[in-house]
PDB file of N, CA and C in Angstrom:
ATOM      1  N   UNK A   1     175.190  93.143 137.990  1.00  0.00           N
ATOM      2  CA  UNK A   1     174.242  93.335 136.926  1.00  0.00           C
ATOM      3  C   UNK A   1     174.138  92.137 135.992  1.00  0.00           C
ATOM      4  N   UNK A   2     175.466  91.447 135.458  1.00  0.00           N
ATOM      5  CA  UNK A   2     175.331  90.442 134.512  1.00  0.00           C
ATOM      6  C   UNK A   2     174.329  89.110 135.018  1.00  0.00           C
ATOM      7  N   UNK A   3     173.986  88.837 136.610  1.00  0.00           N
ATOM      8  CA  UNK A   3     173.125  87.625 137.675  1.00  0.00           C
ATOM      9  C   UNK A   3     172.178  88.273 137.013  1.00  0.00           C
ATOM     10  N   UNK A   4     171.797  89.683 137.213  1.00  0.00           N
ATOM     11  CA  UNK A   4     170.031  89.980 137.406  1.00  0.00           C
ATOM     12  C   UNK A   4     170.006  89.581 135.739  1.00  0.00           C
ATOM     13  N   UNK A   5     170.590  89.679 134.757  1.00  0.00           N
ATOM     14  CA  UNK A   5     170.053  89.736 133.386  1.00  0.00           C
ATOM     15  C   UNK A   5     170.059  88.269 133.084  1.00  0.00           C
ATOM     16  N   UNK A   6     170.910  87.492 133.423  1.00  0.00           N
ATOM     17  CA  UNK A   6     170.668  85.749 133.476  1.00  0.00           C
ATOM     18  C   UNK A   6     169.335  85.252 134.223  1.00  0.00           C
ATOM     19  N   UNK A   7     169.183  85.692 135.314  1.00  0.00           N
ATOM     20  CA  UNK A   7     167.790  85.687 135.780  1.00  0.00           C
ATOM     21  C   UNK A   7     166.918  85.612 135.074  1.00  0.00           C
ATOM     22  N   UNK A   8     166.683  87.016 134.461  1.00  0.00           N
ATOM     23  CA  UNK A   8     165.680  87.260 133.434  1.00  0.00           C
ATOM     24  C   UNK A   8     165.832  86.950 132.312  1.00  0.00           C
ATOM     25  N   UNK A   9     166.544  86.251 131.519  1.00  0.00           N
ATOM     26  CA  UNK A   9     166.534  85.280 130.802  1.00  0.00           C
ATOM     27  C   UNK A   9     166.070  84.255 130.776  1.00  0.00           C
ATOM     28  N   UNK A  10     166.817  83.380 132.264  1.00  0.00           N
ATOM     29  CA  UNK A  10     166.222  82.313 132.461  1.00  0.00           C
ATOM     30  C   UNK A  10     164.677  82.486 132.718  1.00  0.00           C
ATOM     31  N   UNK A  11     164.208  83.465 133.567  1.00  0.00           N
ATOM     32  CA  UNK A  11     162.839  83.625 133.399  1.00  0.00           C
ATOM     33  C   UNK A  11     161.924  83.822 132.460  1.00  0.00           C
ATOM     34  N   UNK A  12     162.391  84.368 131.365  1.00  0.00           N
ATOM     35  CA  UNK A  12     161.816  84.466 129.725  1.00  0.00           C
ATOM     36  C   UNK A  12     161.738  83.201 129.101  1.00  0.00           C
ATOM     37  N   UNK A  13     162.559  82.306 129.182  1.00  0.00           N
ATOM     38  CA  UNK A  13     163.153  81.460 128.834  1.00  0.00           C
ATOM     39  C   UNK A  13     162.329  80.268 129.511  1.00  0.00           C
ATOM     40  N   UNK A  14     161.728  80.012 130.633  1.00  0.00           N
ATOM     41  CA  UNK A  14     161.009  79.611 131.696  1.00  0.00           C
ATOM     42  C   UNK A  14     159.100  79.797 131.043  1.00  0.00           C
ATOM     43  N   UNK A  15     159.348  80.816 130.878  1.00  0.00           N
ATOM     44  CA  UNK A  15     157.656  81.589 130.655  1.00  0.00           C
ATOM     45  C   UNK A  15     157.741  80.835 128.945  1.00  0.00           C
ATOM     46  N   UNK A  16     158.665  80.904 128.163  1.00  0.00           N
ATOM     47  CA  UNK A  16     158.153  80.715 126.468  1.00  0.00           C
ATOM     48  C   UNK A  16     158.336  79.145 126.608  1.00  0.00           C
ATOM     49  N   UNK A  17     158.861  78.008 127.641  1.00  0.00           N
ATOM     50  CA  UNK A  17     158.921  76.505 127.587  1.00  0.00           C
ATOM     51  C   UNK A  17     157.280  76.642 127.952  1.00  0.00           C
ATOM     52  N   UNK A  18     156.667  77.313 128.843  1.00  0.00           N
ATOM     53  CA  UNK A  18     155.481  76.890 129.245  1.00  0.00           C
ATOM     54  C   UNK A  18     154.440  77.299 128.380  1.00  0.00           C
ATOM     55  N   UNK A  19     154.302  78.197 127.606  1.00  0.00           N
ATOM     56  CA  UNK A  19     153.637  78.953 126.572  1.00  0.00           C
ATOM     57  C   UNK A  19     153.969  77.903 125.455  1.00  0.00           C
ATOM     58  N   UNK A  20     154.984  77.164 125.192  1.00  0.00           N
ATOM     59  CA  UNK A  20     155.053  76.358 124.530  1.00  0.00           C
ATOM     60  C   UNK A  20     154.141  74.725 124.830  1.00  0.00           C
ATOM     61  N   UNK A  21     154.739  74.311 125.888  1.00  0.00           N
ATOM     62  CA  UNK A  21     154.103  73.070 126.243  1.00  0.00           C
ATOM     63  C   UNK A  21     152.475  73.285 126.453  1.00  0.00           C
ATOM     64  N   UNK A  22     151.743  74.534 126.627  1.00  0.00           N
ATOM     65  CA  UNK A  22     150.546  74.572 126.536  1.00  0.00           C
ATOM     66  C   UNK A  22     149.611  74.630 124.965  1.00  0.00           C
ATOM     67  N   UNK A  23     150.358  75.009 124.114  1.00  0.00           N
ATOM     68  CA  UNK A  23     150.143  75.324 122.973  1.00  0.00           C
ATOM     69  C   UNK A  23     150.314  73.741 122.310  1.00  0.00           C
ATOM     70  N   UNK A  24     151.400  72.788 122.749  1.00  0.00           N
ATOM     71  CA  UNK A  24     151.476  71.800 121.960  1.00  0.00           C
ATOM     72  C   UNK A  24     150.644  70.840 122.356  1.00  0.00           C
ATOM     73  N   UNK A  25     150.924  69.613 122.195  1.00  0.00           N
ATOM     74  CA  UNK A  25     149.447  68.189 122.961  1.00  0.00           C
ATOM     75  C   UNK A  25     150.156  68.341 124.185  1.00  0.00           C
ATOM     76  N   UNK A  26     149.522  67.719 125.038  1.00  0.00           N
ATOM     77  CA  UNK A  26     149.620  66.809 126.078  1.00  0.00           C
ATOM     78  C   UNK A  26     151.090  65.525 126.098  1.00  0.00           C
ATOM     79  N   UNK A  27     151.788  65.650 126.531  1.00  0.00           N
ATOM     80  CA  UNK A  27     152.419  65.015 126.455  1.00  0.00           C
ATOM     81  C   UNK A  27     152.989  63.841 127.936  1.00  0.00           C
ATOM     82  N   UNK A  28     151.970  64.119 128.880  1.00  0.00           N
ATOM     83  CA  UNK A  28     152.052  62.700 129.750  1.00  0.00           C
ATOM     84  C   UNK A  28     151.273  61.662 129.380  1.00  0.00           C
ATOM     85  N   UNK A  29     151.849  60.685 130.235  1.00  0.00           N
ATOM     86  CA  UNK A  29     150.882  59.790 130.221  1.00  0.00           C
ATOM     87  C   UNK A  29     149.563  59.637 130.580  1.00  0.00           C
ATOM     88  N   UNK A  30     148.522  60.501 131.077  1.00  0.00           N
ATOM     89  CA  UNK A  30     147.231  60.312 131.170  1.00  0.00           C
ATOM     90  C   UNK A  30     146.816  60.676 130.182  1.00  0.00           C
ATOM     91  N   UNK A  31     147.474  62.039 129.178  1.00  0.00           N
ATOM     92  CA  UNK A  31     147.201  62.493 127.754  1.00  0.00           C
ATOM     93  C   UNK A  31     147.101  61.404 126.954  1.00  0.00           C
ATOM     94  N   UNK A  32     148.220  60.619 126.883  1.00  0.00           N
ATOM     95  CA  UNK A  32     148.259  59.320 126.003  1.00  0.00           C
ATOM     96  C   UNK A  32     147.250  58.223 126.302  1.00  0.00           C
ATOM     97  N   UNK A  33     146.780  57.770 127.522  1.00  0.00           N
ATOM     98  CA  UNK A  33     146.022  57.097 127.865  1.00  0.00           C
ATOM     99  C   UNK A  33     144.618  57.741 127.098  1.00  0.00           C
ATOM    100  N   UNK A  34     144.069  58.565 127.124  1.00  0.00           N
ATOM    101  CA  UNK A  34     142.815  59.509 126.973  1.00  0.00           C
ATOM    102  C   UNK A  34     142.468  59.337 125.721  1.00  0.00           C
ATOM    103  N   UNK A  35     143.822  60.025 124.692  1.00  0.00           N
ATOM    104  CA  UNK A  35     143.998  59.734 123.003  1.00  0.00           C
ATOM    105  C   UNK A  35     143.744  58.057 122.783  1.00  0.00           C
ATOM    106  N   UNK A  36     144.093  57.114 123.515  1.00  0.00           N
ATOM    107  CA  UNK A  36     144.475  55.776 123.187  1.00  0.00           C
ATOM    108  C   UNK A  36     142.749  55.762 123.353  1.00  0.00           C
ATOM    109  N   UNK A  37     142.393  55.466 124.747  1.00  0.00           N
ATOM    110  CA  UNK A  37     140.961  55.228 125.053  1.00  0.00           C
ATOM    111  C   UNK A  37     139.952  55.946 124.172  1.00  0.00           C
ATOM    112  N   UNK A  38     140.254  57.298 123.139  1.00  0.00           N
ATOM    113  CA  UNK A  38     138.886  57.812 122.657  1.00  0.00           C
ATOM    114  C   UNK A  38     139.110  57.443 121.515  1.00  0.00           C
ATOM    115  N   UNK A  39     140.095  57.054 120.632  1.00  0.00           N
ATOM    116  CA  UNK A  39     140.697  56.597 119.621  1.00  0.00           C
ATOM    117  C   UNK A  39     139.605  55.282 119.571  1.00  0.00           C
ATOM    118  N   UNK A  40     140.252  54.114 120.429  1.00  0.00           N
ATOM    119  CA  UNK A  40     139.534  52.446 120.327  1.00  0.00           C
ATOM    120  C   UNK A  40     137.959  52.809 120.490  1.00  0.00           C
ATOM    121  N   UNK A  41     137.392  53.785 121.554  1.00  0.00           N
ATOM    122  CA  UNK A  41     135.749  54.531 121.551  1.00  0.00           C
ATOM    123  C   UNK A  41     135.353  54.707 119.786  1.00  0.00           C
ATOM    124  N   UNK A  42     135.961  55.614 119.052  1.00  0.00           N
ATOM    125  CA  UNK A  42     135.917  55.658 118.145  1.00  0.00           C
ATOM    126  C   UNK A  42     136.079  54.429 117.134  1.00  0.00           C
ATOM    127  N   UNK A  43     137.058  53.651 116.980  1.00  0.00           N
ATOM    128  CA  UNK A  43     136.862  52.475 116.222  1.00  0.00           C
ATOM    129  C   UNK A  43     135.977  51.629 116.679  1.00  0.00           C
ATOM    130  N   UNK A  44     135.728  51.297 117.720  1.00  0.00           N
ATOM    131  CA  UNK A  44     134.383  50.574 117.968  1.00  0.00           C
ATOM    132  C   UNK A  44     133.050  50.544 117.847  1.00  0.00           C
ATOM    133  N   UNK A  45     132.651  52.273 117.558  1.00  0.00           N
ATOM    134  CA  UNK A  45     131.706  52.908 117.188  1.00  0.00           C
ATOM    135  C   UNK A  45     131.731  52.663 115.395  1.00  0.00           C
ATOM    136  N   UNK A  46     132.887  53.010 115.241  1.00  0.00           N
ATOM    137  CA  UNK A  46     132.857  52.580 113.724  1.00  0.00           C
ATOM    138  C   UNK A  46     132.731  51.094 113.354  1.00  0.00           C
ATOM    139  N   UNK A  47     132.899  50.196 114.027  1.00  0.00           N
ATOM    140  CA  UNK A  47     132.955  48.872 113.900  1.00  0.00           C
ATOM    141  C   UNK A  47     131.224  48.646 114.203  1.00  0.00           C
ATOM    142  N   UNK A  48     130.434  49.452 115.175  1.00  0.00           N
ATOM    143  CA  UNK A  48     128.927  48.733 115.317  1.00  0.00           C
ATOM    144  C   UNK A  48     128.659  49.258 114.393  1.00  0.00           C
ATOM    145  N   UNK A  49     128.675  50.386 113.753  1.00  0.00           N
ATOM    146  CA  UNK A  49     127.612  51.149 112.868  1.00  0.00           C
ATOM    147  C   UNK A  49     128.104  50.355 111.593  1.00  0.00           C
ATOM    148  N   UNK A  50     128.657  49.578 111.497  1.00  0.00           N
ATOM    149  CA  UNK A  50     128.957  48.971 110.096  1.00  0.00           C
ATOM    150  C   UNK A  50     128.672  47.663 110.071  1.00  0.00           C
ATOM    151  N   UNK A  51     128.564  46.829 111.040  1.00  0.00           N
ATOM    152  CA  UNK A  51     127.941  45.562 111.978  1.00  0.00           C
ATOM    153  C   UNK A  51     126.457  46.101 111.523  1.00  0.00           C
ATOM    154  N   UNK A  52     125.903  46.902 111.876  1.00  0.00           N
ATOM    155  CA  UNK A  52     124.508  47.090 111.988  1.00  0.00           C
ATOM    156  C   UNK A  52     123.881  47.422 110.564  1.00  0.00           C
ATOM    157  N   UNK A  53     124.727  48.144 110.264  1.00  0.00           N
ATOM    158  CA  UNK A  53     124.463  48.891 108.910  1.00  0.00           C
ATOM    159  C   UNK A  53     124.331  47.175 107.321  1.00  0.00           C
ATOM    160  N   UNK A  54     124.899  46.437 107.480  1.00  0.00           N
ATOM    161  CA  UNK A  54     125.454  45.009 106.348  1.00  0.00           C
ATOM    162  C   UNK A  54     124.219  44.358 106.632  1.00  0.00           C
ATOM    163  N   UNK A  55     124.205  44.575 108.605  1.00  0.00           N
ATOM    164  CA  UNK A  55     122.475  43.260 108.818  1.00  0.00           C
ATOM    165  C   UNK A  55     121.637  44.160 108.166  1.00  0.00           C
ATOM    166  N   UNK A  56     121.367  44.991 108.430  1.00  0.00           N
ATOM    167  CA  UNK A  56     119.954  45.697 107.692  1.00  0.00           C
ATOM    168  C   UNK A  56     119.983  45.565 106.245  1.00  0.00           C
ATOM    169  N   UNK A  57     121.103  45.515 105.331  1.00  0.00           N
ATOM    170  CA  UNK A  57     121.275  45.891 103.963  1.00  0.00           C
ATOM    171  C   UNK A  57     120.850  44.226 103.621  1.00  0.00           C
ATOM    172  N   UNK A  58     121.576  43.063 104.235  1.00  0.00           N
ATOM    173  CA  UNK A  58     122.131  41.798 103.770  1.00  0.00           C
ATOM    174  C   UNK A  58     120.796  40.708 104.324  1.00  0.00           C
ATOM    175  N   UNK A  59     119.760  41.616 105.465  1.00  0.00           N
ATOM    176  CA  UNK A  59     118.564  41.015 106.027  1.00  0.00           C
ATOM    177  C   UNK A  59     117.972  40.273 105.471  1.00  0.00           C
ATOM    178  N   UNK A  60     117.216  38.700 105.176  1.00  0.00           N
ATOM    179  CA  UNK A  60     116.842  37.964 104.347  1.00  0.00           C
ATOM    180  C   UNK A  60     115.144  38.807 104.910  1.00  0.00           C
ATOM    181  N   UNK A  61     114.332  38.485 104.023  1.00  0.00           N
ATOM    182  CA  UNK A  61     112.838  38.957 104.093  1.00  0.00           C
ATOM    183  C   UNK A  61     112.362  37.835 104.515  1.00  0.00           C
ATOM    184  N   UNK A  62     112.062  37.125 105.725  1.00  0.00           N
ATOM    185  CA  UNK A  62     111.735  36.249 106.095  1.00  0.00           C
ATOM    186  C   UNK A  62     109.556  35.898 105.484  1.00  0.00           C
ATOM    187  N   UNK A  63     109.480  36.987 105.632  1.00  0.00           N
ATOM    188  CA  UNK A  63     108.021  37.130 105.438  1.00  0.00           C
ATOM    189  C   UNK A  63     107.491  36.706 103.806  1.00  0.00           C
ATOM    190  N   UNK A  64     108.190  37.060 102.700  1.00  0.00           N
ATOM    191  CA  UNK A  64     108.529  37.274 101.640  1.00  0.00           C
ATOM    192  C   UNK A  64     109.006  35.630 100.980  1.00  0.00           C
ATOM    193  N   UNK A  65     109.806  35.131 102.136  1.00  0.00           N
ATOM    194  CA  UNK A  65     110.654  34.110 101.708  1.00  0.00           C
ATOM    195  C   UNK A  65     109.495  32.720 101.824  1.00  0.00           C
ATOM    196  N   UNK A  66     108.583  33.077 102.847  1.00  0.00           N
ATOM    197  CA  UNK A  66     107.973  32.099 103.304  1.00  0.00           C
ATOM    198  C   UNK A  66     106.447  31.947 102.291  1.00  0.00           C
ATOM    199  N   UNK A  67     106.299  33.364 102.266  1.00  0.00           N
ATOM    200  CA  UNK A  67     104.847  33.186 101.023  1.00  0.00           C
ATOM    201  C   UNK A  67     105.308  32.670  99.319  1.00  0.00           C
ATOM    202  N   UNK A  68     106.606  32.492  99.348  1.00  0.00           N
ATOM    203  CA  UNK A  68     106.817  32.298  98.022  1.00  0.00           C
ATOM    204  C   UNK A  68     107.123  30.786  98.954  1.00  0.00           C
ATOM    205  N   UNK A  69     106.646  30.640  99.508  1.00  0.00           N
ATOM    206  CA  UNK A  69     107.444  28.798  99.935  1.00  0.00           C
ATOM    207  C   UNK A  69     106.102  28.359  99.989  1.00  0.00           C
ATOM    208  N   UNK A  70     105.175  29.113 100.322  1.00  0.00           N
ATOM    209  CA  UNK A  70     103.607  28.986 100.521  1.00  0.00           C
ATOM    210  C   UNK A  70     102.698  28.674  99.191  1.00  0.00           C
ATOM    211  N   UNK A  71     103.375  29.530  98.414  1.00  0.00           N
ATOM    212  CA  UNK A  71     102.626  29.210  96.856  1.00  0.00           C
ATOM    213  C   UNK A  71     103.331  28.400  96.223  1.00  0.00           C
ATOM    214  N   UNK A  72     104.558  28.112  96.143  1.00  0.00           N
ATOM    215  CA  UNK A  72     105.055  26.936  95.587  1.00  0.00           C
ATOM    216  C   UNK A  72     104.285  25.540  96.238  1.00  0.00           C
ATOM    217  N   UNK A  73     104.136  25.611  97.558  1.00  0.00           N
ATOM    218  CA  UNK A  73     103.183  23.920  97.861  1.00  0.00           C
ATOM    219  C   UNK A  73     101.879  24.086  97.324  1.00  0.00           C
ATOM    220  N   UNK A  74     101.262  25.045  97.236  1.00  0.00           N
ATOM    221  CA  UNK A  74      99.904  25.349  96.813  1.00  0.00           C
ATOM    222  C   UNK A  74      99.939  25.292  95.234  1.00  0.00           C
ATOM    223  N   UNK A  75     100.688  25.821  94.844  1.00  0.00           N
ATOM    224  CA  UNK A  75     100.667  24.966  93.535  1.00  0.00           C
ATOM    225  C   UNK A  75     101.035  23.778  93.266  1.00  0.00           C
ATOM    226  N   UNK A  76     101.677  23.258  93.801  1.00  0.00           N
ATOM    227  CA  UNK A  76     102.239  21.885  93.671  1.00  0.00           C
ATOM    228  C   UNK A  76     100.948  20.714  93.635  1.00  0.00           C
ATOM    229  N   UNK A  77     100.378  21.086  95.290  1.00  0.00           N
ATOM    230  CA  UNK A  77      98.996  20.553  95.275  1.00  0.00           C
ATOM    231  C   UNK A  77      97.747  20.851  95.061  1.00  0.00           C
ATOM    232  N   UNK A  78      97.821  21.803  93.856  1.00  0.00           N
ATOM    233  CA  UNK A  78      96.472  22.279  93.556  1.00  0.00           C
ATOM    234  C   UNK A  78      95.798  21.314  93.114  1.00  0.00           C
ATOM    235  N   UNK A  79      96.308  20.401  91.647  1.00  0.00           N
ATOM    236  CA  UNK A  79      95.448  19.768  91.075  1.00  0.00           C
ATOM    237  C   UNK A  79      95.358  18.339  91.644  1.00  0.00           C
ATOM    238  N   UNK A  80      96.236  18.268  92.616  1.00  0.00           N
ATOM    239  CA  UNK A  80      96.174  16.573  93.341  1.00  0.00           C
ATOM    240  C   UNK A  80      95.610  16.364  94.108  1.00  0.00           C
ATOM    241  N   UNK A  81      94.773  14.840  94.026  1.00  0.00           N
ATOM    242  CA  UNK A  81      93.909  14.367  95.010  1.00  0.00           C
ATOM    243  C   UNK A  81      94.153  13.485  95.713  1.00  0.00           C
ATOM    244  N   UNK A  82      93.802  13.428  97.041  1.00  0.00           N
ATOM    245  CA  UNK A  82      94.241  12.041  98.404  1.00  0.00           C
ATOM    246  C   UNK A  82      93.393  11.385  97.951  1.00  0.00           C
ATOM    247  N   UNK A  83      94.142  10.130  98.084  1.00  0.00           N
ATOM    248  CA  UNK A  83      93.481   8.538  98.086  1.00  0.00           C
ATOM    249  C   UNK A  83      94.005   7.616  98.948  1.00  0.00           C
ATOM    250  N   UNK A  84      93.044   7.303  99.644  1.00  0.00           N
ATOM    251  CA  UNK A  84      93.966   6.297 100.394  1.00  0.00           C
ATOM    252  C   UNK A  84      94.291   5.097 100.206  1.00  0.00           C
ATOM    253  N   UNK A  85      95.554   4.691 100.818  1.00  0.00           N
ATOM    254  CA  UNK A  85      96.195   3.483 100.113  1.00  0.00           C
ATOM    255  C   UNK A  85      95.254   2.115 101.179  1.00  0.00           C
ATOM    256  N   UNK A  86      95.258   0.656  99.931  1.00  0.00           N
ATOM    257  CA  UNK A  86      95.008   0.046 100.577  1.00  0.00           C
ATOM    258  C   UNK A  86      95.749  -0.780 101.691  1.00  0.00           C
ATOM    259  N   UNK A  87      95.507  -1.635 102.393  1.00  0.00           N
ATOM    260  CA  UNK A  87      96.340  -2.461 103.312  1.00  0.00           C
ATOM    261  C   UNK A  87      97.519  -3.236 102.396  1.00  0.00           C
ATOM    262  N   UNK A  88      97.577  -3.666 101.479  1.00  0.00           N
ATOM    263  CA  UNK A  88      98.258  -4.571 100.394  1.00  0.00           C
ATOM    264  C   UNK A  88      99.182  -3.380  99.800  1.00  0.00           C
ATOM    265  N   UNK A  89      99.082  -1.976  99.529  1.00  0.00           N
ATOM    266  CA  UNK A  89      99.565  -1.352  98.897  1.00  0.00           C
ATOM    267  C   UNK A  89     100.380  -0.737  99.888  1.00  0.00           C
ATOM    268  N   UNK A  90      99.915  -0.362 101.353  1.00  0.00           N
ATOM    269  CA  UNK A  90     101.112  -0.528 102.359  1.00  0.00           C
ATOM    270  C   UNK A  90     101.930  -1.506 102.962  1.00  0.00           C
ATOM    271  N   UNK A  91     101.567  -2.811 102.766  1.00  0.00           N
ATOM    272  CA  UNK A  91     102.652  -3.872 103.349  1.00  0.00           C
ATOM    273  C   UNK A  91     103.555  -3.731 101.869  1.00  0.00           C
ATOM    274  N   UNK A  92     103.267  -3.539 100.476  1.00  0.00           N
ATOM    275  CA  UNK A  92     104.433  -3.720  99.561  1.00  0.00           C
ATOM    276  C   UNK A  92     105.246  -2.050  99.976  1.00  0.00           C
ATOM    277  N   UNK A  93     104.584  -1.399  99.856  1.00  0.00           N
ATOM    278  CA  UNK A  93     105.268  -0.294 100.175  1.00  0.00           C
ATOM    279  C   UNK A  93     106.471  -0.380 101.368  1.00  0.00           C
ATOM    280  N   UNK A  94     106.148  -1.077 102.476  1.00  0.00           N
ATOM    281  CA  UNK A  94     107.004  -0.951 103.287  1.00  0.00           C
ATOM    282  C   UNK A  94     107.573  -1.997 103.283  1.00  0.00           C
ATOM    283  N   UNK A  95     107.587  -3.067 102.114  1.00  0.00           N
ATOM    284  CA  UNK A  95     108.687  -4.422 102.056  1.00  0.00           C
ATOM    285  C   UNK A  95     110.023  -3.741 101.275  1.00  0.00           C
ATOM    286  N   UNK A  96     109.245  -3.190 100.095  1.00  0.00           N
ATOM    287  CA  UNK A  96     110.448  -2.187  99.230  1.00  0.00           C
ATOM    288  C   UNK A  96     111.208  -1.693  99.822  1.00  0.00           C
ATOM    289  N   UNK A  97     110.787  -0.826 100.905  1.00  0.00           N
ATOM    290  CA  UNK A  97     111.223   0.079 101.815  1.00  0.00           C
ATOM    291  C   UNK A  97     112.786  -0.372 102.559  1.00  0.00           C
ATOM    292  N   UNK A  98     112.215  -1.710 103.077  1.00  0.00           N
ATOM    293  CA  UNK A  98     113.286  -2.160 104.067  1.00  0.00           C
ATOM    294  C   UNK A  98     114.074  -3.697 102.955  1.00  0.00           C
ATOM    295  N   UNK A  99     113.842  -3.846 101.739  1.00  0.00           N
ATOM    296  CA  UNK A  99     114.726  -4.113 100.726  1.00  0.00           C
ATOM    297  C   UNK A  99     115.735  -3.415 100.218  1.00  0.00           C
ATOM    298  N   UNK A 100     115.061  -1.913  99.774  1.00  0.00           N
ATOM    299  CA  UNK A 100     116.198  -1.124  99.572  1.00  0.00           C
ATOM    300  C   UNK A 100     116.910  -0.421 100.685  1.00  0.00           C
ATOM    301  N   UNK A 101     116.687  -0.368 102.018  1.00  0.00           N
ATOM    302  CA  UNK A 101     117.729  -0.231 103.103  1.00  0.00           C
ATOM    303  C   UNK A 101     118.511  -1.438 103.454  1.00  0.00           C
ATOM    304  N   UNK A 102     118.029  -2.595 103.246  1.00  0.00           N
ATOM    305  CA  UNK A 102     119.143  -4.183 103.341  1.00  0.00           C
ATOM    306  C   UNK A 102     120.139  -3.829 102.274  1.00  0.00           C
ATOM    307  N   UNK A 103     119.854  -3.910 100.757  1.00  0.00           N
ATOM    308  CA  UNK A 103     120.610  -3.526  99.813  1.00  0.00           C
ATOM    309  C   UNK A 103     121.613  -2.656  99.888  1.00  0.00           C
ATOM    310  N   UNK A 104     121.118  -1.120 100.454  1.00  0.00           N
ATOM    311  CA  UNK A 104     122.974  -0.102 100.962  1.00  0.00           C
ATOM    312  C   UNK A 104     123.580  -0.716 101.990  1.00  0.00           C
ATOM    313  N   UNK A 105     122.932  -1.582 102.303  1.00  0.00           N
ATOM    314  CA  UNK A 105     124.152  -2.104 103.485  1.00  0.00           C
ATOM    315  C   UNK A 105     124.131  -1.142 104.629  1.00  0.00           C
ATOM    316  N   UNK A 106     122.841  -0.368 105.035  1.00  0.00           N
ATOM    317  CA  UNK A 106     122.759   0.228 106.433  1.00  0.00           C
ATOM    318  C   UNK A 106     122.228  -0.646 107.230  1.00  0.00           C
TER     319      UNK A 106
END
């Protein structure tokens, strides 16, 4: 009688390790692999949406940037008029020119 009741112990005993290990995580290694792999899924997801999220916020207005670059020359040259230079006023122009590049010493 005292075998059959060790038996059934050990069999109780058998049944509440497995009722246990089902109830707790996973504890092999493909469990750990799975947690590891959906874990880095997850930080990487968190890493684009915050990548994506700074360009949209930090985006220069290219469109915006360029019409204010547009009216600054347009005003600049509103009230100025072309004249063209004479032949004499381009040979001094370009003697100056290559005086003050002899002078830095390039």
């Amino acid at each position: 009688m005292p075998e059959s009741k060790d038996k059934a112990i050990e069999a109780v005993d058998s049944v509440n390790r497995m009722i246990d290990n089902k109830l707790k995580k996973k504890t092999t290694r493909r469990g750990f692999l799975k947690s590891a792999v959906l874990a880095g899924l997850a930080i990487g997801g968190g890493v684009l949406g915050a990548k994506k999220m700074t360009e949209s916020v930090l985006k220069e207005d290219n469109r915006r940037l360029y019409s204010a670059d547009a009216q600054g020359v347009e005003r600049t040259w509103k009230n100025k008029k072309l004249t063209l230079m004479s032949k004499n006023e381009k040979e001094e122009m370009v003697s100056s020119l290559l005086k003050s590049f002899k002078s830095n010493g390039l």
